[in-house]
C-alpha atoms as a PDB file:
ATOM      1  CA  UNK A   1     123.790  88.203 106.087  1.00  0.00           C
ATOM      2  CA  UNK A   2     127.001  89.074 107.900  1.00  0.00           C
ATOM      3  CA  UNK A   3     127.370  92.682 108.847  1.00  0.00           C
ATOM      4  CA  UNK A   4     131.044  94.836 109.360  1.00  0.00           C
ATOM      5  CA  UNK A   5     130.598  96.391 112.922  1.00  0.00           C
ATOM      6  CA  UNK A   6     127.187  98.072 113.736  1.00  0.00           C
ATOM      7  CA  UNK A   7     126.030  98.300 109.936  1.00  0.00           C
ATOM      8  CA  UNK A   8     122.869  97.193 108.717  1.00  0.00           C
ATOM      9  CA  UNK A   9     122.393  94.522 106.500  1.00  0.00           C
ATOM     10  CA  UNK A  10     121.821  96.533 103.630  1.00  0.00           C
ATOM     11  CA  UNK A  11     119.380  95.182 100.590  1.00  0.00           C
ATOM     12  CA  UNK A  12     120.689  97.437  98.042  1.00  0.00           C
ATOM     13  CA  UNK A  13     123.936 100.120  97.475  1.00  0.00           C
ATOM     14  CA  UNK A  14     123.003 102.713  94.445  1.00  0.00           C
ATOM     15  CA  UNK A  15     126.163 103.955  93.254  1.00  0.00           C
ATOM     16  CA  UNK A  16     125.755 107.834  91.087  1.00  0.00           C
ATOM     17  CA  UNK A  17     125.961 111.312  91.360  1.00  0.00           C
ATOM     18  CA  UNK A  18     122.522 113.422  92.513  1.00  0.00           C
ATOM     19  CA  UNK A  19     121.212 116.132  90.526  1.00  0.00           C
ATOM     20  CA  UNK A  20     118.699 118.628  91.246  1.00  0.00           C
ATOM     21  CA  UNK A  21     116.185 118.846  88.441  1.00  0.00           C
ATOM     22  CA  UNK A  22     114.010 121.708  87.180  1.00  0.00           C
ATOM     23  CA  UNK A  23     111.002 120.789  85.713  1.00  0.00           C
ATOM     24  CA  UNK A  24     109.349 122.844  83.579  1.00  0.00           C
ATOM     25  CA  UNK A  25     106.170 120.627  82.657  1.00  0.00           C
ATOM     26  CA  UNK A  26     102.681 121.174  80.641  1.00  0.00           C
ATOM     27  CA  UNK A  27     104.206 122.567  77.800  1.00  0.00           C
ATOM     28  CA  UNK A  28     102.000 123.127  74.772  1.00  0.00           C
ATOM     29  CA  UNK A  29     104.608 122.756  71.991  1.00  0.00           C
ATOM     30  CA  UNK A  30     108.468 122.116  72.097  1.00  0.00           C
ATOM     31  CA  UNK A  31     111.195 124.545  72.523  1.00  0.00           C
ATOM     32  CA  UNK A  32     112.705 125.864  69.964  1.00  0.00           C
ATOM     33  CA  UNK A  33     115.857 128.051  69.092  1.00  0.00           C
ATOM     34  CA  UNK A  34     114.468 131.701  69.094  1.00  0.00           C
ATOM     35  CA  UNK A  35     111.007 131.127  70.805  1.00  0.00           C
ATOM     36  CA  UNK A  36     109.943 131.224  74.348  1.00  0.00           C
ATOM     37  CA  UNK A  37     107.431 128.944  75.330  1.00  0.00           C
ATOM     38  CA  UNK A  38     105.788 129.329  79.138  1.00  0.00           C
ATOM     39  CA  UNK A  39     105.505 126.243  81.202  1.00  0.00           C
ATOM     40  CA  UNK A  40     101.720 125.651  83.171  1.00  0.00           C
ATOM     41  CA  UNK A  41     103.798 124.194  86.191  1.00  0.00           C
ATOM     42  CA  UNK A  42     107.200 123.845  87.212  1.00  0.00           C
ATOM     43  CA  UNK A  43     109.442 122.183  90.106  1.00  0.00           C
ATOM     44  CA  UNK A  44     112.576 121.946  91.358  1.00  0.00           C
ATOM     45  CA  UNK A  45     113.095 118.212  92.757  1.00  0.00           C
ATOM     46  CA  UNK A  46     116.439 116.284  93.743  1.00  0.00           C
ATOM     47  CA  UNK A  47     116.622 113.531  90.651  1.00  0.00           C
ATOM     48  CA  UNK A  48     119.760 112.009  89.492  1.00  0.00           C
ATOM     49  CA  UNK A  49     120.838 108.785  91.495  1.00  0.00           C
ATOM     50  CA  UNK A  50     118.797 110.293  94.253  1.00  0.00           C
ATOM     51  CA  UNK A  51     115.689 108.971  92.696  1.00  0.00           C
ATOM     52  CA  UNK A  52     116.147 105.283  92.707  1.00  0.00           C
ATOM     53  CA  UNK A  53     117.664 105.371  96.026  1.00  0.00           C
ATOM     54  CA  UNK A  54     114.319 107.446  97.521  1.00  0.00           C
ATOM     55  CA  UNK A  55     111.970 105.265  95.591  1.00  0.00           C
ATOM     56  CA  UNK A  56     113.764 101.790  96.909  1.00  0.00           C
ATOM     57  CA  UNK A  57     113.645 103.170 100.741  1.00  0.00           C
ATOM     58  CA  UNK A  58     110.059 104.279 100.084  1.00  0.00           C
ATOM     59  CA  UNK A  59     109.305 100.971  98.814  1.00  0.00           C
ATOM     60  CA  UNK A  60     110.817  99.490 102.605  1.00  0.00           C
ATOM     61  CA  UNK A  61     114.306  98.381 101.211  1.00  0.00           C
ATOM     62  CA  UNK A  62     117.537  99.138 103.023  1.00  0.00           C
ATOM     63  CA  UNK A  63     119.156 101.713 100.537  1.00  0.00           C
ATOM     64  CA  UNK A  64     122.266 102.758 100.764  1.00  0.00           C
ATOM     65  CA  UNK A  65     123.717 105.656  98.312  1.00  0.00           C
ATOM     66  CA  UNK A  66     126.924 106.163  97.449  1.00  0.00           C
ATOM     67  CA  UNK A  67     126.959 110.252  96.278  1.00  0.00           C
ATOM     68  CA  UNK A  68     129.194 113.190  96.186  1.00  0.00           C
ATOM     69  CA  UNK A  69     128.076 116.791  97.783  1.00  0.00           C
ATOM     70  CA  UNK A  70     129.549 120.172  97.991  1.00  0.00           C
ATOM     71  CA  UNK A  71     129.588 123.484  99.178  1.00  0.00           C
ATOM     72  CA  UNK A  72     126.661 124.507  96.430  1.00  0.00           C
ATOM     73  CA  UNK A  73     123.174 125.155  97.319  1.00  0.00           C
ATOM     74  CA  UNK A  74     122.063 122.291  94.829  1.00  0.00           C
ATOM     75  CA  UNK A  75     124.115 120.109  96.993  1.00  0.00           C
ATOM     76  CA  UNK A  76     122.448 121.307  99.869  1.00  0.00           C
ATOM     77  CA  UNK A  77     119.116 120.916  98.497  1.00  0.00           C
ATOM     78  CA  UNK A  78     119.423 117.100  97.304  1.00  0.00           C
ATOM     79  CA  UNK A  79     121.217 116.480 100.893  1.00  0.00           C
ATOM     80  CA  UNK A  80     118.082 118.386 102.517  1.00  0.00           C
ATOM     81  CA  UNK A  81     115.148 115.898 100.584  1.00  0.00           C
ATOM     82  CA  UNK A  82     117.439 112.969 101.793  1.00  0.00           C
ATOM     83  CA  UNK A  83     117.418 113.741 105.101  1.00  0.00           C
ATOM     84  CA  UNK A  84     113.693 114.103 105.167  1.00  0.00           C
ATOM     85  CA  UNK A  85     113.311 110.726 103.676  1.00  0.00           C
ATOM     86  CA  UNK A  86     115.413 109.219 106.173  1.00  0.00           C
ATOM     87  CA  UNK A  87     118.270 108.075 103.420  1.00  0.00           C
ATOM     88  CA  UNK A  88     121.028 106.429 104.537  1.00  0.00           C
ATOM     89  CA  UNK A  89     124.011 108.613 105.230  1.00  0.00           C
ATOM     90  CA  UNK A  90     126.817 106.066 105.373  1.00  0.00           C
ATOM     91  CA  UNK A  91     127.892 106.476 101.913  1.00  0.00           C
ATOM     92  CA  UNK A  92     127.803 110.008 101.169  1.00  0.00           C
ATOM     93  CA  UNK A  93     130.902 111.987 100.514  1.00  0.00           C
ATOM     94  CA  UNK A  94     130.989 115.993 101.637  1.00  0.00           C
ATOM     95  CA  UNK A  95     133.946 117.887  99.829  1.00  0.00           C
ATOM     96  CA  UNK A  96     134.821 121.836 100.779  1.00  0.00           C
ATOM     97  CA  UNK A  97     134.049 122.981  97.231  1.00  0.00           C
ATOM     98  CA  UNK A  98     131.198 123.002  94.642  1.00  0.00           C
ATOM     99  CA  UNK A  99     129.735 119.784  93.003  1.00  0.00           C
ATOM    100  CA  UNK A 100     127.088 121.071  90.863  1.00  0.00           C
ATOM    101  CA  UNK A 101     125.090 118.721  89.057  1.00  0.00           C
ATOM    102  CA  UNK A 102     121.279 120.286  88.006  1.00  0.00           C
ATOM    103  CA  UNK A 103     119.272 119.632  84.654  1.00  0.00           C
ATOM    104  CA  UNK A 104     116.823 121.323  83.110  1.00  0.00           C
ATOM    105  CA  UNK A 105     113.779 119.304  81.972  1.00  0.00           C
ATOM    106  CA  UNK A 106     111.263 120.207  79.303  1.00  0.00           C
ATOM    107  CA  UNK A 107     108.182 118.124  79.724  1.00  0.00           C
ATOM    108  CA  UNK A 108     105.284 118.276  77.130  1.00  0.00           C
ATOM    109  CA  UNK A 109     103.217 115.440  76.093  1.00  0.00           C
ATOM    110  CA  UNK A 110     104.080 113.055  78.181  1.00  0.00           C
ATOM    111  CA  UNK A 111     107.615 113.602  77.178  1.00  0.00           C
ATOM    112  CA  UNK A 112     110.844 115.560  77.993  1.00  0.00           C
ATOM    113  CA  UNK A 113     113.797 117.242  76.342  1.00  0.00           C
ATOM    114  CA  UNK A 114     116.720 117.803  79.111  1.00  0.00           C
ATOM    115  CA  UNK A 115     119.710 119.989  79.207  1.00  0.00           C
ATOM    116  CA  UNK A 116     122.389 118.796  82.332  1.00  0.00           C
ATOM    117  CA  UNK A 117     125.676 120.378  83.808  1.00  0.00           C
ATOM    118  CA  UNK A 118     127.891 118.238  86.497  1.00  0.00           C
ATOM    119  CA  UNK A 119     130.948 119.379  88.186  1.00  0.00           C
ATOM    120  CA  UNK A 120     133.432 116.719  87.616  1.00  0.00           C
ATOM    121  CA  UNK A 121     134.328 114.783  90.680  1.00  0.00           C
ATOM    122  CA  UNK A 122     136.208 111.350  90.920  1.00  0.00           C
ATOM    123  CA  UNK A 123     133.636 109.129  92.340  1.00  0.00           C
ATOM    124  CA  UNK A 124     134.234 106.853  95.176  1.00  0.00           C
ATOM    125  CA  UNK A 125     135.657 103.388  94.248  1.00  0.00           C
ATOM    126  CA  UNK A 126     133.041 100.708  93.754  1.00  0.00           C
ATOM    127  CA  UNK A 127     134.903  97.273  94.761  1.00  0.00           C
ATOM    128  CA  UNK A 128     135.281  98.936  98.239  1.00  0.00           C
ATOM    129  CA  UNK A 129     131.767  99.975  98.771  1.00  0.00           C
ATOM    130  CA  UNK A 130     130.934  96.358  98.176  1.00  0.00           C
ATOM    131  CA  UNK A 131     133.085  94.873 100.134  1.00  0.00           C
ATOM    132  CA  UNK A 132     132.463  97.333 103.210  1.00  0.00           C
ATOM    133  CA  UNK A 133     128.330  97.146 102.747  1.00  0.00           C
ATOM    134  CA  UNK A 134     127.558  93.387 100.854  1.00  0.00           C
ATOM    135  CA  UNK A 135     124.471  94.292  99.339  1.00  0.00           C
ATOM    136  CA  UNK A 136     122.221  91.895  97.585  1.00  0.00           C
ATOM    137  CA  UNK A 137     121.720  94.482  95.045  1.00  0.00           C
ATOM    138  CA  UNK A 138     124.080  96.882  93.394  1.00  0.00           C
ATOM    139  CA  UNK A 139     122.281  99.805  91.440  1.00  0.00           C
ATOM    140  CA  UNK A 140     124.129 101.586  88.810  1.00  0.00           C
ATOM    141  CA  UNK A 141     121.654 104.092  87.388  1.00  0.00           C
ATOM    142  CA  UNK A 142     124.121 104.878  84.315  1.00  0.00           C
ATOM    143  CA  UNK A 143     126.142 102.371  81.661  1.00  0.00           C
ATOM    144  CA  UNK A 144     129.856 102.750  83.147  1.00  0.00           C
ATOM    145  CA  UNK A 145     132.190 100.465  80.797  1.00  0.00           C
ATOM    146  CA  UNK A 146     135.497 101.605  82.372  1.00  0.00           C
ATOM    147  CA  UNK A 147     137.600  99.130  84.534  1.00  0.00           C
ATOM    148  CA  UNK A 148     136.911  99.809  87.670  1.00  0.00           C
ATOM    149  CA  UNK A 149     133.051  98.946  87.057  1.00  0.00           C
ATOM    150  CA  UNK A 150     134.532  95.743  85.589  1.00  0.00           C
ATOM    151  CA  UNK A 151     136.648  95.001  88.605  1.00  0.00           C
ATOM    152  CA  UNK A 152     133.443  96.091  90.685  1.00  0.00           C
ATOM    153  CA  UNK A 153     130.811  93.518  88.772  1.00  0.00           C
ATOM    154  CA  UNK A 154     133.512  90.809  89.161  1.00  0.00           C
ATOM    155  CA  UNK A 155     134.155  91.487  92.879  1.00  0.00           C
ATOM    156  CA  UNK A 156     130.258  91.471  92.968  1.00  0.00           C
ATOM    157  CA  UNK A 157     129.957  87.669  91.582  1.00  0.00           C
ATOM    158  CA  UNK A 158     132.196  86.719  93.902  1.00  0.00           C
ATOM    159  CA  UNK A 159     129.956  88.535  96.983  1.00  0.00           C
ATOM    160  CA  UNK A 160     126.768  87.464  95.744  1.00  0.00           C
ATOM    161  CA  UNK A 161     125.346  90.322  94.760  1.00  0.00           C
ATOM    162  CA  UNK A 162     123.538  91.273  91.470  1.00  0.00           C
ATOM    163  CA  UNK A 163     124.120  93.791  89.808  1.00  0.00           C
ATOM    164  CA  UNK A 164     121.324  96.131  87.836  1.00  0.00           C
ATOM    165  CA  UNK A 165     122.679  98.365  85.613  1.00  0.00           C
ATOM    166  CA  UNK A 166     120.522 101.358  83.667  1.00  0.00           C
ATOM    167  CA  UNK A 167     122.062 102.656  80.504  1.00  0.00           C
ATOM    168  CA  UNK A 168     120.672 106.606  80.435  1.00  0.00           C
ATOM    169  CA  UNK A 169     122.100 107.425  77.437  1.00  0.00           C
ATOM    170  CA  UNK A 170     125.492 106.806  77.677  1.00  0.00           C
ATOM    171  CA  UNK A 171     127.228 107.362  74.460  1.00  0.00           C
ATOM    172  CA  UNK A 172     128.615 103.758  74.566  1.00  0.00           C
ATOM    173  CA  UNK A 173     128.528 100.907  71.416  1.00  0.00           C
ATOM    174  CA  UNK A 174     128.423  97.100  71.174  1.00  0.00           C
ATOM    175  CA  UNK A 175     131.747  97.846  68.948  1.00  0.00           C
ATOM    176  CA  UNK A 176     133.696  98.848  71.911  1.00  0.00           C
ATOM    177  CA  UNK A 177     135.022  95.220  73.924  1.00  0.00           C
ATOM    178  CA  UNK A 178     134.984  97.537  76.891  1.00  0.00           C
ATOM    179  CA  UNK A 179     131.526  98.011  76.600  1.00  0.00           C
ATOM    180  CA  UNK A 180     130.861  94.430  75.522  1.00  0.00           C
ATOM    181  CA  UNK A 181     132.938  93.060  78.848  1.00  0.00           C
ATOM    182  CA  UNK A 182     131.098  95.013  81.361  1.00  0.00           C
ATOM    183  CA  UNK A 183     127.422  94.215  79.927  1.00  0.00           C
ATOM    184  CA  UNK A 184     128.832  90.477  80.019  1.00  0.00           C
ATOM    185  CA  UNK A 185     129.288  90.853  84.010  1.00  0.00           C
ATOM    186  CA  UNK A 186     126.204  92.528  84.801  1.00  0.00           C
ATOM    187  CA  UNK A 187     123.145  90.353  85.743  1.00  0.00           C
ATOM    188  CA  UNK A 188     119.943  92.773  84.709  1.00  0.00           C
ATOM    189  CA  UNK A 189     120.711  95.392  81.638  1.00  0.00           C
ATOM    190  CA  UNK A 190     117.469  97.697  81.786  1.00  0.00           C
ATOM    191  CA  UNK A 191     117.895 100.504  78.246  1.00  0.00           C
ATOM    192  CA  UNK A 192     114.821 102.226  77.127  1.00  0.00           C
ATOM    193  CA  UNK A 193     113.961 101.128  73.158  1.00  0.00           C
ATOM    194  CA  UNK A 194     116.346 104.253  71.999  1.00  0.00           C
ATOM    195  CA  UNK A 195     118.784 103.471  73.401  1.00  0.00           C
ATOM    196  CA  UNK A 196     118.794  99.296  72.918  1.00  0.00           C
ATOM    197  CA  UNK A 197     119.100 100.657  69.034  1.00  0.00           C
ATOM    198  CA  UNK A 198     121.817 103.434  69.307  1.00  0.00           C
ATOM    199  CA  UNK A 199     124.114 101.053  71.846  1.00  0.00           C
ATOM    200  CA  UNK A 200     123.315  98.097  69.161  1.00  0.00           C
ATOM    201  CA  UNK A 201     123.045  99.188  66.149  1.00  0.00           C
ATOM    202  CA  UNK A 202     120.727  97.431  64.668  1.00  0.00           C
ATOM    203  CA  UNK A 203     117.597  98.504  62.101  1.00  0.00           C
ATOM    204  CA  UNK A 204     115.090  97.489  64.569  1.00  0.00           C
ATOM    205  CA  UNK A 205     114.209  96.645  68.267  1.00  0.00           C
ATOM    206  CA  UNK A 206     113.656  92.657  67.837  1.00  0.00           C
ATOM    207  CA  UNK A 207     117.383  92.963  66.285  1.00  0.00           C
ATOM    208  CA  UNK A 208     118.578  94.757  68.909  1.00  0.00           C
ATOM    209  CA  UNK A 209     116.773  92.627  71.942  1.00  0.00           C
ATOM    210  CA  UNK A 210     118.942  89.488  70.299  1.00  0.00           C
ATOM    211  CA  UNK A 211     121.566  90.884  70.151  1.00  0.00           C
ATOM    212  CA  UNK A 212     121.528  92.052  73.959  1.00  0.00           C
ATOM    213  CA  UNK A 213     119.883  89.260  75.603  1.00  0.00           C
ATOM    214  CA  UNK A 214     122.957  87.369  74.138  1.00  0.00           C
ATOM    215  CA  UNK A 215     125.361  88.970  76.113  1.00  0.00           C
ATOM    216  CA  UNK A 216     122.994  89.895  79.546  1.00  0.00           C
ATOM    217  CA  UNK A 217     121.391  87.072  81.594  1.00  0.00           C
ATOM    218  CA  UNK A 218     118.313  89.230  82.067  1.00  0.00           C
ATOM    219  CA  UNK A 219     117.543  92.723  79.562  1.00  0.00           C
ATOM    220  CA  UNK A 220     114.381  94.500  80.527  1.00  0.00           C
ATOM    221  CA  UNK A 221     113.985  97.156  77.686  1.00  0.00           C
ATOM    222  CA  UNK A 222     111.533  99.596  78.273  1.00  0.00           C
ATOM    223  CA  UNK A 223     109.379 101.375  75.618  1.00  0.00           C
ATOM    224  CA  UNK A 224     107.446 103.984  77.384  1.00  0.00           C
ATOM    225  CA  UNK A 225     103.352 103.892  75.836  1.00  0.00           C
ATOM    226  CA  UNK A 226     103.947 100.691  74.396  1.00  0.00           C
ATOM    227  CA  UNK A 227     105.320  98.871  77.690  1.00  0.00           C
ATOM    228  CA  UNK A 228     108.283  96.772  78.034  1.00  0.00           C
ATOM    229  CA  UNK A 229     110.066  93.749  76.847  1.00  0.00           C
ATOM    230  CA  UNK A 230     112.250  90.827  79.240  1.00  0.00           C
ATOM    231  CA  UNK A 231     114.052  88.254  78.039  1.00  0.00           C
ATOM    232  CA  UNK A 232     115.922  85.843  80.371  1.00  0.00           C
ATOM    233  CA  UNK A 233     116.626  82.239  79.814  1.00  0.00           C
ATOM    234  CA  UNK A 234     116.127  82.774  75.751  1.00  0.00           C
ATOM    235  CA  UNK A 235     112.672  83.429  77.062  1.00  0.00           C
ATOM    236  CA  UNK A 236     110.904  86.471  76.448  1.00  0.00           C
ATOM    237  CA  UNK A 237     108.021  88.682  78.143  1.00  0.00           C
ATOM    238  CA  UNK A 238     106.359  91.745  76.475  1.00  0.00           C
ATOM    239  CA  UNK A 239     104.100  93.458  78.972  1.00  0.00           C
ATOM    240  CA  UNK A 240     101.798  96.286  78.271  1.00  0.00           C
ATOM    241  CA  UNK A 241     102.637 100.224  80.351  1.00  0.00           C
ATOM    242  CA  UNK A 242     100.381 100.126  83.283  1.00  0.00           C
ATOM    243  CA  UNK A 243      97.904 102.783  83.628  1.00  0.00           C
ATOM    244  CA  UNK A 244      97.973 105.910  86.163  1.00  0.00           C
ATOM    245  CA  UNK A 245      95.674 105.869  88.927  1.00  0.00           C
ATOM    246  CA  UNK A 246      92.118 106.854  88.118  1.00  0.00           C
ATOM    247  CA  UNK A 247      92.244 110.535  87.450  1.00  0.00           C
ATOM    248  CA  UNK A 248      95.921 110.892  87.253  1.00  0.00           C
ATOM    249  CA  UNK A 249      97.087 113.443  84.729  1.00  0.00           C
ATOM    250  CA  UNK A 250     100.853 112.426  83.279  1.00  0.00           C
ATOM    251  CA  UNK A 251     102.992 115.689  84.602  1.00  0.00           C
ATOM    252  CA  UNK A 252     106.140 114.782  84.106  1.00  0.00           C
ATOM    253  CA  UNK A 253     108.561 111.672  82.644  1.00  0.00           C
ATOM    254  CA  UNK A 254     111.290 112.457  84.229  1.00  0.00           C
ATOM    255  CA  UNK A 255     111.886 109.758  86.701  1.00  0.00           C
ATOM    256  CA  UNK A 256     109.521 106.966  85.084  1.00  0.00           C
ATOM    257  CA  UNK A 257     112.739 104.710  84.190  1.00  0.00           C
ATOM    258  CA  UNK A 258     114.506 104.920  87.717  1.00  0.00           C
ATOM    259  CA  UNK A 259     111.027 104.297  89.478  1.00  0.00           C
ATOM    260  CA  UNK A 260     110.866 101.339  86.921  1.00  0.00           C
ATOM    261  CA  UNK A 261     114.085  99.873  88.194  1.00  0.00           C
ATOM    262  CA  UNK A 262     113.047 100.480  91.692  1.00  0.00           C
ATOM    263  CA  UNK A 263     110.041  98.364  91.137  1.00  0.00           C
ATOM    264  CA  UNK A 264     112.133  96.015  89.190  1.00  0.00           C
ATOM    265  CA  UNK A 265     114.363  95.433  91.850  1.00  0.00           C
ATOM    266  CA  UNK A 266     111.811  95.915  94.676  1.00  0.00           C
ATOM    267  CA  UNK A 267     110.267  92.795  93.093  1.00  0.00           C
ATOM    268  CA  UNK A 268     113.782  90.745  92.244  1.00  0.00           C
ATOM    269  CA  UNK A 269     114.760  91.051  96.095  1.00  0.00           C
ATOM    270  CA  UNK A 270     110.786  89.756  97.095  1.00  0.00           C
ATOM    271  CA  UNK A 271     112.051  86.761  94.900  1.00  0.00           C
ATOM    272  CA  UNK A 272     109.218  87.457  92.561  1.00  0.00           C
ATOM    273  CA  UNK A 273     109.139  85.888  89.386  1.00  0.00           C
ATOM    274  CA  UNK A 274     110.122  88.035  86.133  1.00  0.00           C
ATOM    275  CA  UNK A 275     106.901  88.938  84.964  1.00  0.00           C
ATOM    276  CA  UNK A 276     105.557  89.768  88.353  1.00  0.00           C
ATOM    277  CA  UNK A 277     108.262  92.074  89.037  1.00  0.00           C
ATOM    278  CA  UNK A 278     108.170  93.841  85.472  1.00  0.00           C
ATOM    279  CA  UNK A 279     103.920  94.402  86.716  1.00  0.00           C
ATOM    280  CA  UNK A 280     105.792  96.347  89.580  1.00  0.00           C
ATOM    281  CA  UNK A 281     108.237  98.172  87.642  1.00  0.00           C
ATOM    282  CA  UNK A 282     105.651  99.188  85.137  1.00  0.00           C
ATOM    283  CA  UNK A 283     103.470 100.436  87.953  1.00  0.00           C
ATOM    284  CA  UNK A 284     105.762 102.285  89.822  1.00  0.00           C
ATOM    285  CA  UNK A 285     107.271 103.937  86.085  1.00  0.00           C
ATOM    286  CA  UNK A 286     103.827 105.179  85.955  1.00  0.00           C
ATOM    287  CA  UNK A 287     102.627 106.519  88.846  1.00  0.00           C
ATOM    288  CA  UNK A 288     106.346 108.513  88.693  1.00  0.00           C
ATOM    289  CA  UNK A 289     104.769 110.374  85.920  1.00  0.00           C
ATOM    290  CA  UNK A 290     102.312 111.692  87.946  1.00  0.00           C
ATOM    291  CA  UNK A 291     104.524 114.581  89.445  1.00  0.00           C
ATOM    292  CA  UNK A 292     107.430 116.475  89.121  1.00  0.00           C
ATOM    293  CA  UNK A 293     110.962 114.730  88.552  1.00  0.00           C
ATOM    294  CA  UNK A 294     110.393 111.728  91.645  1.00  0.00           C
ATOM    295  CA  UNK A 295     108.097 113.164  94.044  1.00  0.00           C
ATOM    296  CA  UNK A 296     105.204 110.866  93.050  1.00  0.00           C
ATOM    297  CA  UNK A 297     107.098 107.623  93.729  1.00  0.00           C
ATOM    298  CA  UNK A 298     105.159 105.177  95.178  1.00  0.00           C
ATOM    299  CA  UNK A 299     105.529 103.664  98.930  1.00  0.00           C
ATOM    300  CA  UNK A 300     105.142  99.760  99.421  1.00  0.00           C
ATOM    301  CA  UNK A 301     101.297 100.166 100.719  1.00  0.00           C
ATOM    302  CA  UNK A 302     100.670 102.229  97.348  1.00  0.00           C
ATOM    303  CA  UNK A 303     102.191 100.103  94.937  1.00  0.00           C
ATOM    304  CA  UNK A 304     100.424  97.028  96.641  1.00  0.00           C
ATOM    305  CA  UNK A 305      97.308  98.185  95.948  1.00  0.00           C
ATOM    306  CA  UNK A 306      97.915  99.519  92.666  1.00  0.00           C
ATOM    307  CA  UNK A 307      98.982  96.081  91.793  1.00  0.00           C
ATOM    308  CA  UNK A 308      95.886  94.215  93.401  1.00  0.00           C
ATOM    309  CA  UNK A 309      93.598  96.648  91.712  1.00  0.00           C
ATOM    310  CA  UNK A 310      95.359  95.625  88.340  1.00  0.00           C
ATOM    311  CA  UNK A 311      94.873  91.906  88.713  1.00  0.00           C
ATOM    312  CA  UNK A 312      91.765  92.283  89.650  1.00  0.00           C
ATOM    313  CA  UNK A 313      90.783  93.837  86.941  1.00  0.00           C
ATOM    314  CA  UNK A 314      92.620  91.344  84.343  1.00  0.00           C
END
């Protein structure tokens, strides 16, 4: 792969904003207006875009995030947790004022209610990024429909690179072209069940799953207990939700999807073939539950043993 100057031949750019999450997990009932409910645990973890970018590098890819920062002790936090992972720096913007972005996340039985603020900031242009770091992979942890991603998946295809897109409940419809154009460039679509219905439509999952896998070459919907579901090539692959490790109490959901897509593209840049990879998402999705927000992701060594262990046992 050709390089610009002294730059690494990066495997993967993740383009979004950080945000530092506080988990409040082991809740014995929901919140409601007018109660107070106390928490068993809680942390305060970098999450956001932050997470796939950390769990990629963890897994041995070369990662590079593209991320705003500011003046703000969240921003200092998230920049701090890089750093100790060894992220890649080469992307990151610093600005001299605040750019807050933190959510609140309510965890209890095995599932979360969040509440997020972001200071609005103009990210960095995409088509750019690609051209200065040609990735293999380009990450987008949220469904952008606007033309600039367009113009960014196009200038991908013409680079090579493929392009992963999460959807993370963006208030986006099939009824919108916009919408429709932009899930027509990208390569791999991955929406949890909810929101394959609410971006759809449709009066069921199966309806939905058509109607997507139409427009994506490969849509990887993910349905928490009950697994996920693939379909590339009119061909489709329901796998079950792999299993913690032995022992392993579910803490938190938080980062299960983005340590799914990690896995998922971990496995797509090994060359692996669809199911294979969906084993690894599924496993690293799990073992993300584990802890607080992402600070159980998995490292390469891990995740290749959890996924011996589960063939073995099939």
């Amino acid at each position: 792969m050709e390089t610009n100057g002294s730059l690494p031949p990066y495997e993967v750019l993740v383009a979004g904003p950080y945000f530092t999450d506080l988990v409040f997990h082991g809740l014995d009932r929901p919140v409601r207006p007018g109660t107070e409910v106390f928490a068993d645990g809680f942390g305060l973890v970098p999450g956001g875009a932050y997470t796939p970018a950390m769990a990629l590098h963890r897994l041995g890819r070369r990662v590079v995030w593209s991320a705003d920062f500011g003046t703000d002790p969240f921003s200092a936090q998230v920049l701090s947790c890089a750093r100790q992972e060894g992220l890649d720096e080469a992307a990151f913007r610093r600005h001299p004022f605040p750019v807050r972005s933190l959510t609140v996340a309510l965890a209890s039985d095995g599932d979360r209610a969040m509440v997020s603020f972001q200071d609005p900031v103009e990210p960095e242009p995409l088509v750019p990024l690609l051209r200065r770091f040609r990735p293999r992979v380009l990450l987008l942890p949220q469904l952008r429909w606007d033309e600039g991603t367009a113009a960014a998946c196009r200038a991908a295809r013409r680079l090579g690179t493929l392009v992963v897109m999460d959807c993370h409940d963006a208030p986006a419809s099939l009824a919108d072209p916009a919408v429709r154009e932009v899930l027509a460039l990208v390569d791999v679509f991955t929406p949890n069940d909810g929101e394959a219905l609410r971006l759809t439509g449709a009066d069921g999952l199966d309806e939905a799953v058509g109607l997507l896998s139409r427009l994506v070459p490969t849509l990887v919907v993910t349905r928490g207990a009950r697994g996920a579901t693939a379909v590339r090539d009119g061909e489709r692959h329901d796998v079950p939700a792999a299993r913690t490790a032995a022992g392993a109490a579910v803490v938190d959901a938080t980062a299960a999807g983005d340590c799914f897509n990690a896995g998922l593209v971990h496995g797509l840049l090994g060359g692996w073939s669809l199911p294979d990879c969906l084993a690894a998402a599924s496993v690293c999705g799990a073992a993300a539950t584990t802890g607080p927000g992402s600070s159980a992701a998995l490292r390469a060594p891990e995740l290749d043993r959890l996924l011996g262990a589960a063939t073995n046992m099939t």
